[in-house]
C-alpha atoms as a PDB file:
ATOM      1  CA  UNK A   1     220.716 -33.462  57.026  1.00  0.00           C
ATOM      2  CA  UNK A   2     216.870 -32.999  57.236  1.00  0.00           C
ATOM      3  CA  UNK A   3     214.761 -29.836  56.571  1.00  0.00           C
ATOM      4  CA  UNK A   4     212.746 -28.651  59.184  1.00  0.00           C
ATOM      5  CA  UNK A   5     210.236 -26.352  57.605  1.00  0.00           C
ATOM      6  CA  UNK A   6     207.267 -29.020  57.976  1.00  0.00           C
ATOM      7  CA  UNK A   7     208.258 -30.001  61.272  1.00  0.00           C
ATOM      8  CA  UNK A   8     205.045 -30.957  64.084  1.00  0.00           C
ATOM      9  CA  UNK A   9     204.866 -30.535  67.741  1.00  0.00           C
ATOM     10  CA  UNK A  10     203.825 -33.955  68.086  1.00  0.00           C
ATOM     11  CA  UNK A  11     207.491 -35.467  67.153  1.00  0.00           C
ATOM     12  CA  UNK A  12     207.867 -39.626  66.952  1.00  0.00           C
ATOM     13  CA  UNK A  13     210.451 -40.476  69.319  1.00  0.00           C
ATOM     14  CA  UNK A  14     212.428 -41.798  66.951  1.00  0.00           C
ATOM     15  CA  UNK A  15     213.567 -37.737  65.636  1.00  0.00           C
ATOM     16  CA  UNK A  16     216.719 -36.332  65.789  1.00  0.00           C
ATOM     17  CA  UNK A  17     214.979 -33.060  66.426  1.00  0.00           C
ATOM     18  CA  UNK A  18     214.916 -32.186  70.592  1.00  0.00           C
ATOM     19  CA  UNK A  19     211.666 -31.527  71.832  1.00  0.00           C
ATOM     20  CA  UNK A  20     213.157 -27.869  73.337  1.00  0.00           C
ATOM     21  CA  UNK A  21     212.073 -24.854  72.413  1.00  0.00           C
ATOM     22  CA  UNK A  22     215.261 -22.436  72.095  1.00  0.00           C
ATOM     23  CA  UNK A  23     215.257 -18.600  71.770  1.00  0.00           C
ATOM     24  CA  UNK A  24     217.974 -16.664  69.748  1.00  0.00           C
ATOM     25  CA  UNK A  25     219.376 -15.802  73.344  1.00  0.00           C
ATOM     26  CA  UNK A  26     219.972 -19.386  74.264  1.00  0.00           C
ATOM     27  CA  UNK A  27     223.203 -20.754  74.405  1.00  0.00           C
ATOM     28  CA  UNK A  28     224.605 -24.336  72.629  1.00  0.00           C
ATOM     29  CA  UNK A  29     227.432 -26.101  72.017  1.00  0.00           C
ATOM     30  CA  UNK A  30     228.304 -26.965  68.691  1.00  0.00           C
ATOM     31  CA  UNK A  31     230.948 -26.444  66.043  1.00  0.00           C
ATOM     32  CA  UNK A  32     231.183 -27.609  62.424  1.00  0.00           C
ATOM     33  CA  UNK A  33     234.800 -27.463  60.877  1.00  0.00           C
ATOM     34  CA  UNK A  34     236.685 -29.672  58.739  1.00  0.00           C
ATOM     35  CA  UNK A  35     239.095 -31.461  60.990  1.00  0.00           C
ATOM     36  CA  UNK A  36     236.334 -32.768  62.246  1.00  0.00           C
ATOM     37  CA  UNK A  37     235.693 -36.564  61.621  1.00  0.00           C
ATOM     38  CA  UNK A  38     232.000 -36.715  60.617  1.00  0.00           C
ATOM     39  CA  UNK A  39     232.568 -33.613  58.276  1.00  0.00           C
ATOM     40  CA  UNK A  40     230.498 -34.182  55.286  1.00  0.00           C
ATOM     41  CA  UNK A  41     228.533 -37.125  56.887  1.00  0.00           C
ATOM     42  CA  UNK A  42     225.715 -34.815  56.512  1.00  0.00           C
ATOM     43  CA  UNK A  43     225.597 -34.118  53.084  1.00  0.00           C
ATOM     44  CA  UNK A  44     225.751 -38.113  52.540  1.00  0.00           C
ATOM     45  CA  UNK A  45     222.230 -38.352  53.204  1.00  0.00           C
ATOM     46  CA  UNK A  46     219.802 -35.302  52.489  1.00  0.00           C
ATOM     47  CA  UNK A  47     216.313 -34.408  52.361  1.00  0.00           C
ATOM     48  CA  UNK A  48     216.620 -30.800  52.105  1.00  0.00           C
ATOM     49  CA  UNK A  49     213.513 -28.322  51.014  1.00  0.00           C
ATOM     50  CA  UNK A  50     214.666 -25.692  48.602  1.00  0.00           C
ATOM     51  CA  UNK A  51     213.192 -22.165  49.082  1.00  0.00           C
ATOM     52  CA  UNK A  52     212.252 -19.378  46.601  1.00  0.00           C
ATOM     53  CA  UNK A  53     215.583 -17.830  47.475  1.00  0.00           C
ATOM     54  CA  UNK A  54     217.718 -20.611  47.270  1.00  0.00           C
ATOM     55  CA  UNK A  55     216.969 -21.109  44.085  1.00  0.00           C
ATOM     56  CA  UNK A  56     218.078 -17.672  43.408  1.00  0.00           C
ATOM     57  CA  UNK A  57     220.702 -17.871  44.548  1.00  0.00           C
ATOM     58  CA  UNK A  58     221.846 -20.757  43.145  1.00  0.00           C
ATOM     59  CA  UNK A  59     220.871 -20.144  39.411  1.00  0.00           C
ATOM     60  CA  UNK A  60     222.954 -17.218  39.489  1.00  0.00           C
ATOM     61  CA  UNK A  61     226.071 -18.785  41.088  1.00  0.00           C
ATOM     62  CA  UNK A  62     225.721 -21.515  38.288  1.00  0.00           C
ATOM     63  CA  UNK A  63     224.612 -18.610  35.518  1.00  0.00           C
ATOM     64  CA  UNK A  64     221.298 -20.532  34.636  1.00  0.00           C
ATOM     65  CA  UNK A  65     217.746 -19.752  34.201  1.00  0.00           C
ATOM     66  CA  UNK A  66     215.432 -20.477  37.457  1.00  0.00           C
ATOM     67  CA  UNK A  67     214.290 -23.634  35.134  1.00  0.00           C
ATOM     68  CA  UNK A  68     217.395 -25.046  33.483  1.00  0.00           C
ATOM     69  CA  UNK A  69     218.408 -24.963  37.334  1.00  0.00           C
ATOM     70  CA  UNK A  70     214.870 -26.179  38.470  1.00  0.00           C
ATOM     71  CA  UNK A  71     215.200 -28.899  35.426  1.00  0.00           C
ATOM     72  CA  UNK A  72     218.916 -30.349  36.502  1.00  0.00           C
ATOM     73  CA  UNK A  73     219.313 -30.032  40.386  1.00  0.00           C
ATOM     74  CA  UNK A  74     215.602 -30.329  42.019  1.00  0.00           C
ATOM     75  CA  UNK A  75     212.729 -33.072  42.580  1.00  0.00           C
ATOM     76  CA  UNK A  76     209.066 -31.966  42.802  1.00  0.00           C
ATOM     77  CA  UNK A  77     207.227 -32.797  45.636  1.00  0.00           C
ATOM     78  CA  UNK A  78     203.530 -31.936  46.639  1.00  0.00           C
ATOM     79  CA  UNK A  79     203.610 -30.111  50.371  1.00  0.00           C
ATOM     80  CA  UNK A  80     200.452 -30.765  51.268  1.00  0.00           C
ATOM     81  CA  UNK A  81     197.136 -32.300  50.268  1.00  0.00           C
ATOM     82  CA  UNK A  82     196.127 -29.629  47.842  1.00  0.00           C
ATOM     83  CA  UNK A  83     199.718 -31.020  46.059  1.00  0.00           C
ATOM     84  CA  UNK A  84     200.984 -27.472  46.549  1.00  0.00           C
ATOM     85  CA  UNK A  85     204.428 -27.407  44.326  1.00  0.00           C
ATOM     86  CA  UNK A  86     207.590 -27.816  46.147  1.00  0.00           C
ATOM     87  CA  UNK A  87     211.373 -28.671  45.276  1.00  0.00           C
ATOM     88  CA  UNK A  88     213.356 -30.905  47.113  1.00  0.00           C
ATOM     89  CA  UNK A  89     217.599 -30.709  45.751  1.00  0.00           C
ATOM     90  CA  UNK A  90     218.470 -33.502  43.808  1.00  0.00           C
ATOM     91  CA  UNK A  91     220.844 -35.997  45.278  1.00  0.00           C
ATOM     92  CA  UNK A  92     223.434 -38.647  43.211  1.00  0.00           C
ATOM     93  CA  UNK A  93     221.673 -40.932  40.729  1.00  0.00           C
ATOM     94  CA  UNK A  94     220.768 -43.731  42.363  1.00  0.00           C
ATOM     95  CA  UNK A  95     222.029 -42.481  45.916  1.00  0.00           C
ATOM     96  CA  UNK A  96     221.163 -40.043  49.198  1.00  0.00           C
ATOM     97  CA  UNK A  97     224.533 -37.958  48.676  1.00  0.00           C
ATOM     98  CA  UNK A  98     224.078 -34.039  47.598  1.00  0.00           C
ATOM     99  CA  UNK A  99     224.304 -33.536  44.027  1.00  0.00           C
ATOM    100  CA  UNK A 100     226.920 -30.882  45.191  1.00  0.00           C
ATOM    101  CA  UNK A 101     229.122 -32.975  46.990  1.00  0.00           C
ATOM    102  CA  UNK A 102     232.188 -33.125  46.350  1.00  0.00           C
ATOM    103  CA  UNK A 103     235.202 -34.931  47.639  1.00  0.00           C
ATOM    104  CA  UNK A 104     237.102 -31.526  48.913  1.00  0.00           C
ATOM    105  CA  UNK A 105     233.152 -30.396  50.086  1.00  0.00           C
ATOM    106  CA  UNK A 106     229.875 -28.571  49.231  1.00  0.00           C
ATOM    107  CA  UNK A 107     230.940 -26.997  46.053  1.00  0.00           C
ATOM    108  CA  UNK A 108     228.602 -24.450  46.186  1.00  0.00           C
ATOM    109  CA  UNK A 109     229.033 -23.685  49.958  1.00  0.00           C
ATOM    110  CA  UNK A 110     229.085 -19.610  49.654  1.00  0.00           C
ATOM    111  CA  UNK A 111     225.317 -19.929  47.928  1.00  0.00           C
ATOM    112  CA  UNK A 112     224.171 -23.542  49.794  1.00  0.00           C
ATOM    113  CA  UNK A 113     220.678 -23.095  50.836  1.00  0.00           C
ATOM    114  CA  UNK A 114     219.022 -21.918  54.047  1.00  0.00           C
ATOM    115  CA  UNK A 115     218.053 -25.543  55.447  1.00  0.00           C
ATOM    116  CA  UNK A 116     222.097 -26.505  55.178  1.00  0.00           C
ATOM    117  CA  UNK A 117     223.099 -22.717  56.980  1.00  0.00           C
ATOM    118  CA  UNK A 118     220.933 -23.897  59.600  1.00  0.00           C
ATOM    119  CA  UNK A 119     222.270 -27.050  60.674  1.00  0.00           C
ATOM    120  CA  UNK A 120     222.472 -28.678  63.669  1.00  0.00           C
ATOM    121  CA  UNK A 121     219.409 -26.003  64.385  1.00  0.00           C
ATOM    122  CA  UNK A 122     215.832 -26.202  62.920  1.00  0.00           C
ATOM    123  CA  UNK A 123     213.641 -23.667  62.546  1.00  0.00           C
ATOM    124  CA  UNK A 124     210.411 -22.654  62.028  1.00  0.00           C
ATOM    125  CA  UNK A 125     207.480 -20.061  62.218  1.00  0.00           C
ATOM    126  CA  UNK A 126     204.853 -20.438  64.602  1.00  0.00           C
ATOM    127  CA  UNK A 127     201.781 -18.442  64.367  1.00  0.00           C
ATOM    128  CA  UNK A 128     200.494 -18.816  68.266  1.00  0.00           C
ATOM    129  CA  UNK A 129     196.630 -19.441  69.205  1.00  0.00           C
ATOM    130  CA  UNK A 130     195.211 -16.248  69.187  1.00  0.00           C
ATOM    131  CA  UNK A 131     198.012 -14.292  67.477  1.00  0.00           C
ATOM    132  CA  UNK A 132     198.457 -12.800  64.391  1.00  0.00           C
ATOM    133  CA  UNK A 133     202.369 -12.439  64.615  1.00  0.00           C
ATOM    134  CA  UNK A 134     204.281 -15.440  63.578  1.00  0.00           C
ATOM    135  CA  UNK A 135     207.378 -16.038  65.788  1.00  0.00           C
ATOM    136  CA  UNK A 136     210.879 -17.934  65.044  1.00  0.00           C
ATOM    137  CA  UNK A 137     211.625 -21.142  67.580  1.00  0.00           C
ATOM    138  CA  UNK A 138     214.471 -23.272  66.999  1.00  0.00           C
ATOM    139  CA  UNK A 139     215.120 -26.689  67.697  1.00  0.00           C
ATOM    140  CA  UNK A 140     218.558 -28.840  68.237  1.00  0.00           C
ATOM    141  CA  UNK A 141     219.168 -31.560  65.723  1.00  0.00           C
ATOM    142  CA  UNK A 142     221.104 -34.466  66.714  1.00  0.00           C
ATOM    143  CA  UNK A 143     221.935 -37.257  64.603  1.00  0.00           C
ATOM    144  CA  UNK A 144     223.872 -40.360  65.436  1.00  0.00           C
ATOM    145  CA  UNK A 145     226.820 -39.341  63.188  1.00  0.00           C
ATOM    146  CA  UNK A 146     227.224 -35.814  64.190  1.00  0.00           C
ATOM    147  CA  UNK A 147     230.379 -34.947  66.528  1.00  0.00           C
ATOM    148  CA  UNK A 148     230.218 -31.389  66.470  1.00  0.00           C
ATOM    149  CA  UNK A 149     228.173 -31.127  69.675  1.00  0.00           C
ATOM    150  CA  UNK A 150     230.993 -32.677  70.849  1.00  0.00           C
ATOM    151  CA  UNK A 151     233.054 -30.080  70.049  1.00  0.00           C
ATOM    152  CA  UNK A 152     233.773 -27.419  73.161  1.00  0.00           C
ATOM    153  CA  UNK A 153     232.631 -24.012  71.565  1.00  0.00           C
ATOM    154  CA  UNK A 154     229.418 -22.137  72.941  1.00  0.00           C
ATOM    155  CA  UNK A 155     227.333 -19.616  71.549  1.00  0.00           C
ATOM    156  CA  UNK A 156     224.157 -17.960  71.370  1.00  0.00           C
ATOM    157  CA  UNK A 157     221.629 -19.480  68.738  1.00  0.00           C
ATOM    158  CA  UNK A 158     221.562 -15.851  67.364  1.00  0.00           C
ATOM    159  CA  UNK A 159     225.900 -15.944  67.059  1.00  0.00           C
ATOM    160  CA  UNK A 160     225.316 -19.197  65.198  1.00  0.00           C
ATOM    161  CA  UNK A 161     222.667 -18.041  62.934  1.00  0.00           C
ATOM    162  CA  UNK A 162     225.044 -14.142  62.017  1.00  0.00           C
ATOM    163  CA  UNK A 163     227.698 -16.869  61.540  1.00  0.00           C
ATOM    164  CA  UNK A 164     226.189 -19.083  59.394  1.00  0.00           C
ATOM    165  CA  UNK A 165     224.739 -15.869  57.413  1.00  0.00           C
ATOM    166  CA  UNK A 166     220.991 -17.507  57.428  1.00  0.00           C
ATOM    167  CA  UNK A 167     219.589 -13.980  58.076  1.00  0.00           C
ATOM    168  CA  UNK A 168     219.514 -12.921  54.903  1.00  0.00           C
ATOM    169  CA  UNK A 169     217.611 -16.205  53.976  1.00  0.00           C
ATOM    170  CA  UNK A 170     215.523 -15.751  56.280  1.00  0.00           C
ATOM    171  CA  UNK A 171     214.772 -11.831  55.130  1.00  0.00           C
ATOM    172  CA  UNK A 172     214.471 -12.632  51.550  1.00  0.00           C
ATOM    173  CA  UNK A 173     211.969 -15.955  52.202  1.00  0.00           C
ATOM    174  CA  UNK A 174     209.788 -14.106  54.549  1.00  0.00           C
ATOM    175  CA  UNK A 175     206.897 -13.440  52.244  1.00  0.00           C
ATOM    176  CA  UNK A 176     207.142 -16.647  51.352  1.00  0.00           C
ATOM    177  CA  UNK A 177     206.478 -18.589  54.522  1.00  0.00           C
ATOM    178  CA  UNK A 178     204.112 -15.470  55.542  1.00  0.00           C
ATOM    179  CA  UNK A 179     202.255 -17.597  52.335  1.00  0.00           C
ATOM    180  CA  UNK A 180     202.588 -21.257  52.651  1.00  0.00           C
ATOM    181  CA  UNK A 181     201.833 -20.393  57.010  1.00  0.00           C
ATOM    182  CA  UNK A 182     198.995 -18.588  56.564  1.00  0.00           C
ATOM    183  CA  UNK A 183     197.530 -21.373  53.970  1.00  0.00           C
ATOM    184  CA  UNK A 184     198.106 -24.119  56.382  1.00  0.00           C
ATOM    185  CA  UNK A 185     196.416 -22.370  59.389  1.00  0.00           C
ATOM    186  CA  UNK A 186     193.561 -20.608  57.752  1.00  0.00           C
ATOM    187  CA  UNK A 187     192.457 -24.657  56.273  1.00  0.00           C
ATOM    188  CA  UNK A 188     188.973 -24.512  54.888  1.00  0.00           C
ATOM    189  CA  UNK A 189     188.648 -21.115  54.958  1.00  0.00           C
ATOM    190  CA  UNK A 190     191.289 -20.848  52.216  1.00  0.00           C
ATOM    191  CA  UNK A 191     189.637 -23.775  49.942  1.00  0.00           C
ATOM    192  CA  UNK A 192     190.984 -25.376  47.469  1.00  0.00           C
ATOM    193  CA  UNK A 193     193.403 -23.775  44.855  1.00  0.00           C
ATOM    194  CA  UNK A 194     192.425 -23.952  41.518  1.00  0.00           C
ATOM    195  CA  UNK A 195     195.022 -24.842  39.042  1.00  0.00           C
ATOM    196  CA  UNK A 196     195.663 -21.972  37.948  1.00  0.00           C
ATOM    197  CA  UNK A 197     196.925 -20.641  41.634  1.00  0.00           C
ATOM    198  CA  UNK A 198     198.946 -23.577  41.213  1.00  0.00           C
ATOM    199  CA  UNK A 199     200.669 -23.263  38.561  1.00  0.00           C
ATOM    200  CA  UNK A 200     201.188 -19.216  39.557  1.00  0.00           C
ATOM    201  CA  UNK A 201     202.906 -20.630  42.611  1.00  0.00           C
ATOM    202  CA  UNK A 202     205.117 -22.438  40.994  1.00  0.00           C
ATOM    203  CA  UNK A 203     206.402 -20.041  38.961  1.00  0.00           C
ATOM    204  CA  UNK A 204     206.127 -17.385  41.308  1.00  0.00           C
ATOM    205  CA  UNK A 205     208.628 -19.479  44.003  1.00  0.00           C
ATOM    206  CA  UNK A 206     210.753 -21.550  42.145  1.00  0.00           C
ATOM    207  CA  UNK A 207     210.576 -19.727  38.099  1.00  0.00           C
ATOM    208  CA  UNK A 208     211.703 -15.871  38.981  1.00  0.00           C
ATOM    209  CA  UNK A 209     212.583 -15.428  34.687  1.00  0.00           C
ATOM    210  CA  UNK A 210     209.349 -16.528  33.680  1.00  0.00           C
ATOM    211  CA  UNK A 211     207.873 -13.873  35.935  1.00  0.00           C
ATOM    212  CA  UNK A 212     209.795 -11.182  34.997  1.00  0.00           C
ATOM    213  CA  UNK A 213     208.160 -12.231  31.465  1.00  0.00           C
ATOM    214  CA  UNK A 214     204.673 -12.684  32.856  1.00  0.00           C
ATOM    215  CA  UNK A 215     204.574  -8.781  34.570  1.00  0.00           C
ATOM    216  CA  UNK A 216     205.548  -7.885  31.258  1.00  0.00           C
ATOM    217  CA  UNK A 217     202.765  -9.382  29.159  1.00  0.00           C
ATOM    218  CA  UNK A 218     199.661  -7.473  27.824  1.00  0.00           C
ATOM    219  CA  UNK A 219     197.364  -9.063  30.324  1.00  0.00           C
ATOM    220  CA  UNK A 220     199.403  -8.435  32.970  1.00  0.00           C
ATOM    221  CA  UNK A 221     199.789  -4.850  32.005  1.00  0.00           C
ATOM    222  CA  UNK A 222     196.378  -4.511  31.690  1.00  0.00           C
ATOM    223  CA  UNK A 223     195.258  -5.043  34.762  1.00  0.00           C
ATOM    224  CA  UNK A 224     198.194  -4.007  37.349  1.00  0.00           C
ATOM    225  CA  UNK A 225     199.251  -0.060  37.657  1.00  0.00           C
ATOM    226  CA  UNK A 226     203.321  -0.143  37.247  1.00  0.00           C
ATOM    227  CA  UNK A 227     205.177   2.994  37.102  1.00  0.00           C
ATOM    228  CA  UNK A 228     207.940   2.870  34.715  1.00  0.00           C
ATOM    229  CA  UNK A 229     210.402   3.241  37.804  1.00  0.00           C
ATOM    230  CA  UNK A 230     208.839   0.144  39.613  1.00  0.00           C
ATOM    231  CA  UNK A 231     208.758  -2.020  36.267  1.00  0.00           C
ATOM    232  CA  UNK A 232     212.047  -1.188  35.591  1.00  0.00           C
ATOM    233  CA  UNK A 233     213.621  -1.455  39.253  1.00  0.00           C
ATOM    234  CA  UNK A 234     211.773  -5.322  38.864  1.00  0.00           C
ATOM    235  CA  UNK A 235     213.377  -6.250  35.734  1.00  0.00           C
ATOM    236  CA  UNK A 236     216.189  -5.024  36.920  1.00  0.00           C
ATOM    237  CA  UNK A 237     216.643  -6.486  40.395  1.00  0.00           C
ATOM    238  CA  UNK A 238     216.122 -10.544  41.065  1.00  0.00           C
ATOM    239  CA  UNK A 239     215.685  -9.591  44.895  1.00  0.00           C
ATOM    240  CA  UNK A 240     213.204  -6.825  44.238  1.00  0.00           C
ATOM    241  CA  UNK A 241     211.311  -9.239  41.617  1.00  0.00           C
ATOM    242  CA  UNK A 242     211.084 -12.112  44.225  1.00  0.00           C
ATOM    243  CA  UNK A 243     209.216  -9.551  47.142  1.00  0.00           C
ATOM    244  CA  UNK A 244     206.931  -8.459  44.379  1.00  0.00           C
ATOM    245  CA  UNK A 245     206.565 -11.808  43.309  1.00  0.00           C
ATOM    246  CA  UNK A 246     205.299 -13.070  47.027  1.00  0.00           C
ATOM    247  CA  UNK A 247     203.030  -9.946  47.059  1.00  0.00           C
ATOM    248  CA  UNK A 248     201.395 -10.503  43.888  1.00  0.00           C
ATOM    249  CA  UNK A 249     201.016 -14.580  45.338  1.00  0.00           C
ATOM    250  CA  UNK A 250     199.326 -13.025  48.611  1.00  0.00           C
ATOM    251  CA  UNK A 251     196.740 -11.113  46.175  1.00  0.00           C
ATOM    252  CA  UNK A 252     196.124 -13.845  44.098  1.00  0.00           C
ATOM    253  CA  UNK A 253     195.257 -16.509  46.853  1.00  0.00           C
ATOM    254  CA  UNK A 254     194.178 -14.573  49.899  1.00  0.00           C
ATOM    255  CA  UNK A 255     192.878 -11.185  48.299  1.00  0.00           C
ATOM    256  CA  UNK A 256     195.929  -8.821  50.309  1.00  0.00           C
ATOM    257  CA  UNK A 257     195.657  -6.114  47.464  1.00  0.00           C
ATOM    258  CA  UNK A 258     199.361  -4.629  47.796  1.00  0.00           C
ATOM    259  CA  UNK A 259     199.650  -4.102  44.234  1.00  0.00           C
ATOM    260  CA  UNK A 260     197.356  -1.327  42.446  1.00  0.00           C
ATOM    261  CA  UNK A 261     194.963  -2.590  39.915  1.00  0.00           C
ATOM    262  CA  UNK A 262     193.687  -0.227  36.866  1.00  0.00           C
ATOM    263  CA  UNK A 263     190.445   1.242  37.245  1.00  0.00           C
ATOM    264  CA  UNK A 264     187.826  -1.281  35.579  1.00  0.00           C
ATOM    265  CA  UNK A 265     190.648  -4.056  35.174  1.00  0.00           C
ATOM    266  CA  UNK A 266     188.459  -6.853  37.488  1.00  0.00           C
ATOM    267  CA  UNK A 267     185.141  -5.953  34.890  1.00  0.00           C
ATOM    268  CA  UNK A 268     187.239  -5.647  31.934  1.00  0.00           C
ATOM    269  CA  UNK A 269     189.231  -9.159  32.551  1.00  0.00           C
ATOM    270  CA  UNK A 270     185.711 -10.640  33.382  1.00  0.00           C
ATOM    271  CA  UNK A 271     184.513  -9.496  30.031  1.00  0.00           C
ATOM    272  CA  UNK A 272     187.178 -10.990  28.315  1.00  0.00           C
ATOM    273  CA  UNK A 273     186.764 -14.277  30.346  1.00  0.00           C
ATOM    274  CA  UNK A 274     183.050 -14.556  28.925  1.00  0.00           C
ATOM    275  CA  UNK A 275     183.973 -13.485  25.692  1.00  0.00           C
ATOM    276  CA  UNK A 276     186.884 -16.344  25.440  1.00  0.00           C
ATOM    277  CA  UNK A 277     184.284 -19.235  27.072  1.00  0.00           C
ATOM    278  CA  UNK A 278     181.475 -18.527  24.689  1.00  0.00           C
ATOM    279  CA  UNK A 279     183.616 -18.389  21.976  1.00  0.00           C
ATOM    280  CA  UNK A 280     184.888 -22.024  22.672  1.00  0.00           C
ATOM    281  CA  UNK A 281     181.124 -23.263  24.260  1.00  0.00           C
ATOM    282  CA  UNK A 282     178.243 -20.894  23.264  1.00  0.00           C
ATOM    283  CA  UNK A 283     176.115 -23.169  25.784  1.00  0.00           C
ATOM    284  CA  UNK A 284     178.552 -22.346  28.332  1.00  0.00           C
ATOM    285  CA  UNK A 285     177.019 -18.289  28.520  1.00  0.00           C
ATOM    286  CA  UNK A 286     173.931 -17.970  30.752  1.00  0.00           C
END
């Protein structure tokens, strides 16, 4: 089973991924069940990409903290050149097969992540030349082992999406992608991350506790305007958290200022900033 979310136009020939373009309208053949001969084939060989809300949802189905999960069921990867952090899901020592497979079947199939919902369809947003809207496309995956497009049941890539229930992956990941989309296509114009964008990636995607400990920290709460209602709605509410989480991303690397800062904050944090280099290089101070 491969993740799509890095997928190019230009595809080798070798790819199971068909070089058509579908719509949520268009119709395909395929059905997944377990009579089926191949079932589990899939999960016998992954390379699946693990979004912010996967990881939510998984941590909570196995009652752990986004990095005791992070720690025991994911391999860091860099996504691109800038070695932007990203999780891959942990397969079998010393084998391809899911970490979660089991010999009944995905043991965690109610909360498996948005790149398994998916399959035999990729997907992907597209940000057009000359558009600001990014748009959904889809692609057909076929692999040598796969029989279920063998299997005589049609339906709309939209039915098979509201069956597979990837639309609320898809809802709660959107500010997400909005992020690592616009970071790829702006190039240059972005620059470089420094590592401390980095590292507030990371734990904004993939550490949602540590967050929720970071927006309440002095420095946080010195700078950001919270009203007790929103602080406590994001303590309160992992799905809420994650949204404010991508926002607070978007602010940090592109400048979208969504969330309100105190008056004087940007002075008052540069102040500080001075005040902490001289102290460790007196030189440093012009």
């Amino acid at each position: 089973m491969k993740d799509l979310s890095t997928i190019k136009e230009d595809l080798p020939f070798q790819s199971p991924v068909e070089p058509v373009e579908l719509a949520v309208d268009t119709e395909i053949q395929f059905h997944c069940h377990k009579g089926i001969q191949c079932f589990n084939t899939c999960c016998k060989n992954i390379d699946i990409t693990l979004t912010p809300y996967d990881i939510l949802r998984l941590k909570r189905r196995l009652d752990m903290s986004s990095s005791e999960f992070v720690a025991k069921f994911t391999i860091p990867f860099a996504m691109d050149h800038h070695n932007l952090p990203g999780l891959k899901l942990a397969t079998k020592p010393g084998a391809t097969e899911c970490i979660f497979l089991h010999e009944e079947g995905c043991s965690i199939y109610e909360d498996r992540p948005a790149a398994c919902r998916y399959y035999a369809l990729g997907s992907m947003g597209v940000r057009r030349k000359g558009e600001s809207a990014i748009e959904d496309i889809y692609f057909i995956v076929r692999e040598e082992h796969c029989l279920g497009h063998f299997e005589q049941r049609r339906l709309t890539v939209g039915e098979y999406r509201e069956e597979q229930g990837c639309a609320e992956y898809d809802e709660n990941n959107q500010g997400w992608r909005d992020i690592i989309l616009k970071k790829r296509s702006s190039g240059p114009t972005v620059g470089t991350p420094s590592q401390r964008s980095l590292q507030l990636f990371d734990m904004c995607s993939y550490d949602l506790d540590s967050f929720r400990e970071f927006i309440q920290t002095e420095g946080f709460e010195q700078v950001f305007e919270l009203t007790e209602e929103e602080k406590e709605r994001l303590l309160d509410d992992d799905r809420e958290l994650l949204q404010f989480a991508f926002r607070f991303l978007k602010q940090v690397l592109f400048g979208e200022k969504t969330i309100t800062m105190k008056s004087g904050a940007k002075e008052a944090r540069l102040e500080r900033r001075n005040l902490r280099h001289e102290r460790e290089d007196p030189a440093s101070i012009a």
